[in-house]
C-alpha atoms as a PDB file:
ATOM      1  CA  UNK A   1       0.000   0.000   0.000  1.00  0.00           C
ATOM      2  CA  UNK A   2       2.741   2.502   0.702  1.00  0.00           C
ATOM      3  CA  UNK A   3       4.696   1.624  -2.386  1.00  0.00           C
ATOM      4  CA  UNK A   4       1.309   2.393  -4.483  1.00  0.00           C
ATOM      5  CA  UNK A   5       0.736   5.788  -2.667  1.00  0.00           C
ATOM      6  CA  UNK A   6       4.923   6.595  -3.127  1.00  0.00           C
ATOM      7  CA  UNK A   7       4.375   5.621  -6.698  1.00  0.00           C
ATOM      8  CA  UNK A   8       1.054   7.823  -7.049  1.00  0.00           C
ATOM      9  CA  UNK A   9       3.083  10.880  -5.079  1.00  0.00           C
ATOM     10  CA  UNK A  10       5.947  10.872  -7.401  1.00  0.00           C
ATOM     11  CA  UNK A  11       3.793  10.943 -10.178  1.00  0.00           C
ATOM     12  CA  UNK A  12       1.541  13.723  -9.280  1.00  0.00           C
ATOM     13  CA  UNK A  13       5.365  15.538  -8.723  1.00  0.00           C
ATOM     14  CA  UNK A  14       6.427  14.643 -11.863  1.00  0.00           C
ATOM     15  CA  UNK A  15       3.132  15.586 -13.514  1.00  0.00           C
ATOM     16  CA  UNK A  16       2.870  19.530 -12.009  1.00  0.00           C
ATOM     17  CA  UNK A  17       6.482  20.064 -13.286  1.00  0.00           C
ATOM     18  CA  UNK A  18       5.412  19.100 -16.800  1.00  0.00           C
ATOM     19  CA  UNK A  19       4.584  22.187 -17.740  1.00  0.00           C
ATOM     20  CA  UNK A  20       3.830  22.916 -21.666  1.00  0.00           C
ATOM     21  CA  UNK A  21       5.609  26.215 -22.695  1.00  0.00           C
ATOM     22  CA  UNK A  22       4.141  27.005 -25.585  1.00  0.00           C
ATOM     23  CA  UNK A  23       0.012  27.232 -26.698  1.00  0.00           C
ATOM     24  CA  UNK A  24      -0.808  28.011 -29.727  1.00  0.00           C
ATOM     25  CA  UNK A  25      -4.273  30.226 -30.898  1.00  0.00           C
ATOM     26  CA  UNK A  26      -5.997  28.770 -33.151  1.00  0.00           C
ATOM     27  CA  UNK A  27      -5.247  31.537 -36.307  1.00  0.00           C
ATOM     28  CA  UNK A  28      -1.597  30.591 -36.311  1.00  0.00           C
ATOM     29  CA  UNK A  29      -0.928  34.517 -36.236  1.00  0.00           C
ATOM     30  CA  UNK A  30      -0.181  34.549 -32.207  1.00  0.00           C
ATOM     31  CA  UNK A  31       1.533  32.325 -29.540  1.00  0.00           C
ATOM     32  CA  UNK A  32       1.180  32.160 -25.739  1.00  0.00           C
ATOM     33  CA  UNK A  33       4.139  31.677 -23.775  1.00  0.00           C
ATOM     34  CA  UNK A  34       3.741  31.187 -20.860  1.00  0.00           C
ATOM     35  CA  UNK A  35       6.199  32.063 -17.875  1.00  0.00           C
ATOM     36  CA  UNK A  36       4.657  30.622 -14.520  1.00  0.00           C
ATOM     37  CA  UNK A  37       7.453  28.454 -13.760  1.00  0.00           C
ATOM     38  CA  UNK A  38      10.259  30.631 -14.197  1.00  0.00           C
ATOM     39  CA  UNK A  39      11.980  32.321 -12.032  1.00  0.00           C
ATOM     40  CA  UNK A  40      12.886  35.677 -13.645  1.00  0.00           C
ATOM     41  CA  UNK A  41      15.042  36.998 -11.047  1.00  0.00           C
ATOM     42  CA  UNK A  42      17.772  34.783 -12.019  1.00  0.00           C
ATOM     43  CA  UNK A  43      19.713  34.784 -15.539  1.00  0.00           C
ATOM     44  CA  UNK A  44      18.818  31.173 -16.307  1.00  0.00           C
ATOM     45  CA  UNK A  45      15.388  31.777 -15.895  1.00  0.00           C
ATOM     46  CA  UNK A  46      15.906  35.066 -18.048  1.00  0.00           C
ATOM     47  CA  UNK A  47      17.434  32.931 -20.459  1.00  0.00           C
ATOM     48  CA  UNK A  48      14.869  30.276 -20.947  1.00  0.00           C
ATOM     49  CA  UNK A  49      12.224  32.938 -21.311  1.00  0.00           C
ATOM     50  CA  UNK A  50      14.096  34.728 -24.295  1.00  0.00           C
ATOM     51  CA  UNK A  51      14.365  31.029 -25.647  1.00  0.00           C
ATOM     52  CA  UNK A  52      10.590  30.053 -25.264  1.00  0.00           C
ATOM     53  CA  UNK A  53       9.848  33.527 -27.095  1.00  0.00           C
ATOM     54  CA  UNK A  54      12.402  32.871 -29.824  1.00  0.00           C
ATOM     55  CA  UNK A  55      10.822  29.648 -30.373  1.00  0.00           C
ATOM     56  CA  UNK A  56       7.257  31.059 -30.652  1.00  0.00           C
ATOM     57  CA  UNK A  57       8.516  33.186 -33.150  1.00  0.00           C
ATOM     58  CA  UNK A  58       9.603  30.606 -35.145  1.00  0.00           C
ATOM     59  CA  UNK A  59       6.286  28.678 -34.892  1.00  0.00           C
ATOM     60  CA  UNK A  60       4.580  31.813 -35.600  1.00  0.00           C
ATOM     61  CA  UNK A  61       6.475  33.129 -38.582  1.00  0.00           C
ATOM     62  CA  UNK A  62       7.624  29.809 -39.925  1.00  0.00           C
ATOM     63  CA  UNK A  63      10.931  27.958 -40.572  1.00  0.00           C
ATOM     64  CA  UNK A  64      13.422  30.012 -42.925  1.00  0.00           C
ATOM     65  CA  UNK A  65      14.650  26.450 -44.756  1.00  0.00           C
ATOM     66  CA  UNK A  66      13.748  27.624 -47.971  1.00  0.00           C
ATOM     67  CA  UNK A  67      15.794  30.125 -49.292  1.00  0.00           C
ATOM     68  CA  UNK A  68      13.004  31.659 -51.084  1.00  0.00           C
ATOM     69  CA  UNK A  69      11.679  32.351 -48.072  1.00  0.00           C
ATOM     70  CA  UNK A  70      14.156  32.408 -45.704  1.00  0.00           C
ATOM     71  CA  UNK A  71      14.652  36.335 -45.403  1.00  0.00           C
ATOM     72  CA  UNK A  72      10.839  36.932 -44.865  1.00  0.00           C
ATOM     73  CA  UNK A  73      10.775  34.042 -42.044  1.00  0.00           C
ATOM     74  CA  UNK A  74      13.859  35.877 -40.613  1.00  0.00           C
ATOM     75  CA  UNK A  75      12.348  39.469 -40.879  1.00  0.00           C
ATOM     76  CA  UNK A  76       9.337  38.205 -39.207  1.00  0.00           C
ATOM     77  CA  UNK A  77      11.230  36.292 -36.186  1.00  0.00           C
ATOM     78  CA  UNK A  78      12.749  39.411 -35.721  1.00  0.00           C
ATOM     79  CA  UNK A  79       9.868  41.537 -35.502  1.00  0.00           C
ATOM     80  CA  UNK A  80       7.468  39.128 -33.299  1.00  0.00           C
ATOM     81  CA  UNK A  81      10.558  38.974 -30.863  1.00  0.00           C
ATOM     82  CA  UNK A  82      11.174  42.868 -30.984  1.00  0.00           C
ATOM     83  CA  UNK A  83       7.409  43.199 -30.411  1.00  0.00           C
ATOM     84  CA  UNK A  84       7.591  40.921 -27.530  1.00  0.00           C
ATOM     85  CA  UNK A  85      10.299  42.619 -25.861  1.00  0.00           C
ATOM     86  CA  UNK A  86       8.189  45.376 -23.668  1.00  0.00           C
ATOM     87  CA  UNK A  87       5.891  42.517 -22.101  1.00  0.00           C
ATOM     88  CA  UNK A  88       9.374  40.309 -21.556  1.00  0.00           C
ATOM     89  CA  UNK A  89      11.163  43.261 -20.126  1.00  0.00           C
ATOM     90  CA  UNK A  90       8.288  44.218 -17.657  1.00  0.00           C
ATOM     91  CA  UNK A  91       7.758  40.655 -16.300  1.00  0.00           C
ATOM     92  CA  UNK A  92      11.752  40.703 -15.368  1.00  0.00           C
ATOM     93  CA  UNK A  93      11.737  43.954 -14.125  1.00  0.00           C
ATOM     94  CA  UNK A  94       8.821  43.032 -11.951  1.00  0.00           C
ATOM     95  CA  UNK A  95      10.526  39.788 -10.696  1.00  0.00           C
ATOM     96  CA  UNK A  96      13.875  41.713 -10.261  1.00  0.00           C
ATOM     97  CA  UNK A  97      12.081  44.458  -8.185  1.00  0.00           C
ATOM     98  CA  UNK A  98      11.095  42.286  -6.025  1.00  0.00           C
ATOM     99  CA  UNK A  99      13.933  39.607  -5.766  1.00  0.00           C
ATOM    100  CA  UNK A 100      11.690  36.845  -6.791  1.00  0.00           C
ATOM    101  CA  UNK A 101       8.010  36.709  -7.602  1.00  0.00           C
ATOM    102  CA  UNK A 102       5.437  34.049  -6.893  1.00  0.00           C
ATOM    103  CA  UNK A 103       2.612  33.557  -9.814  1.00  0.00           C
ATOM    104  CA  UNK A 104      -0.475  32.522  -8.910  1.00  0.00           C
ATOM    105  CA  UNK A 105      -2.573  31.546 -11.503  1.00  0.00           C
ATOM    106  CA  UNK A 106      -0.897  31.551 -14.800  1.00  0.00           C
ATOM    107  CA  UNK A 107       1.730  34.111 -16.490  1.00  0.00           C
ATOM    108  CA  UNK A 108       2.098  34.581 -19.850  1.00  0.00           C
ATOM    109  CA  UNK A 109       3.267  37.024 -22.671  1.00  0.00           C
ATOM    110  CA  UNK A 110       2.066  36.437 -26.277  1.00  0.00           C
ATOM    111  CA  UNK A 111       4.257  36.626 -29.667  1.00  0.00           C
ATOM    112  CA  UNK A 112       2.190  37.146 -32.576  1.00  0.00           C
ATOM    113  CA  UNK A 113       3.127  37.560 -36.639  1.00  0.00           C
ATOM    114  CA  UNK A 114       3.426  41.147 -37.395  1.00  0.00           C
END
């Protein structure tokens, strides 16, 4: 019995850090990236919120493998990240004001196609 209940507990752990970090809105022209589990008082967390937004940008804006359309994909990554930038910026200034911050309920910035 307490092997089933350890084996139920680690699983419930395991599940709540699963966390999907990107949701996508149903035109394809926007991305929510969420930020909930990050810590944005430290660089790492920094870090993997600039990555989560770079990769929403490429989902949004589409890969640049073709060459034909490799410039436009990369003007438009560059865009949706630049217009991301304010909402990014305030969420770490917020956490860095504050040394920390604890998010209740859910966090998120969105990255849309320009």
């Amino acid at each position: 019995m307490f092997r089933m209940l350890s084996a139920l507990a680690s699983l419930a752990a395991a599940s709540a850090v699963m966390v999907p970090t990107v949701s996508y809105a149903q035109d394809g022209a926007s991305v929510v990236v969420p930020y909930s589990d990050l810590n944005l008082a430290s660089a790492s967390g920094q870090d993997r919120l600039q990555r989560r937004i770079f990769y929403a940008a490429k989902n949004v804006c589409g890969d640049a493998t073709y060459i034909a359309l490799g410039s436009e994909a990369l003007s438009c990554r560059t865009a949706a990240v630049a217009n991301a930038r304010p909402a990014y910026e305030a969420a770490v200034a917020e956490a860095t004001r504050h040394g920390t911050v604890t998010v209740l309920g859910s966090a998120s910035l969105i990255v849309t196609k320009p």
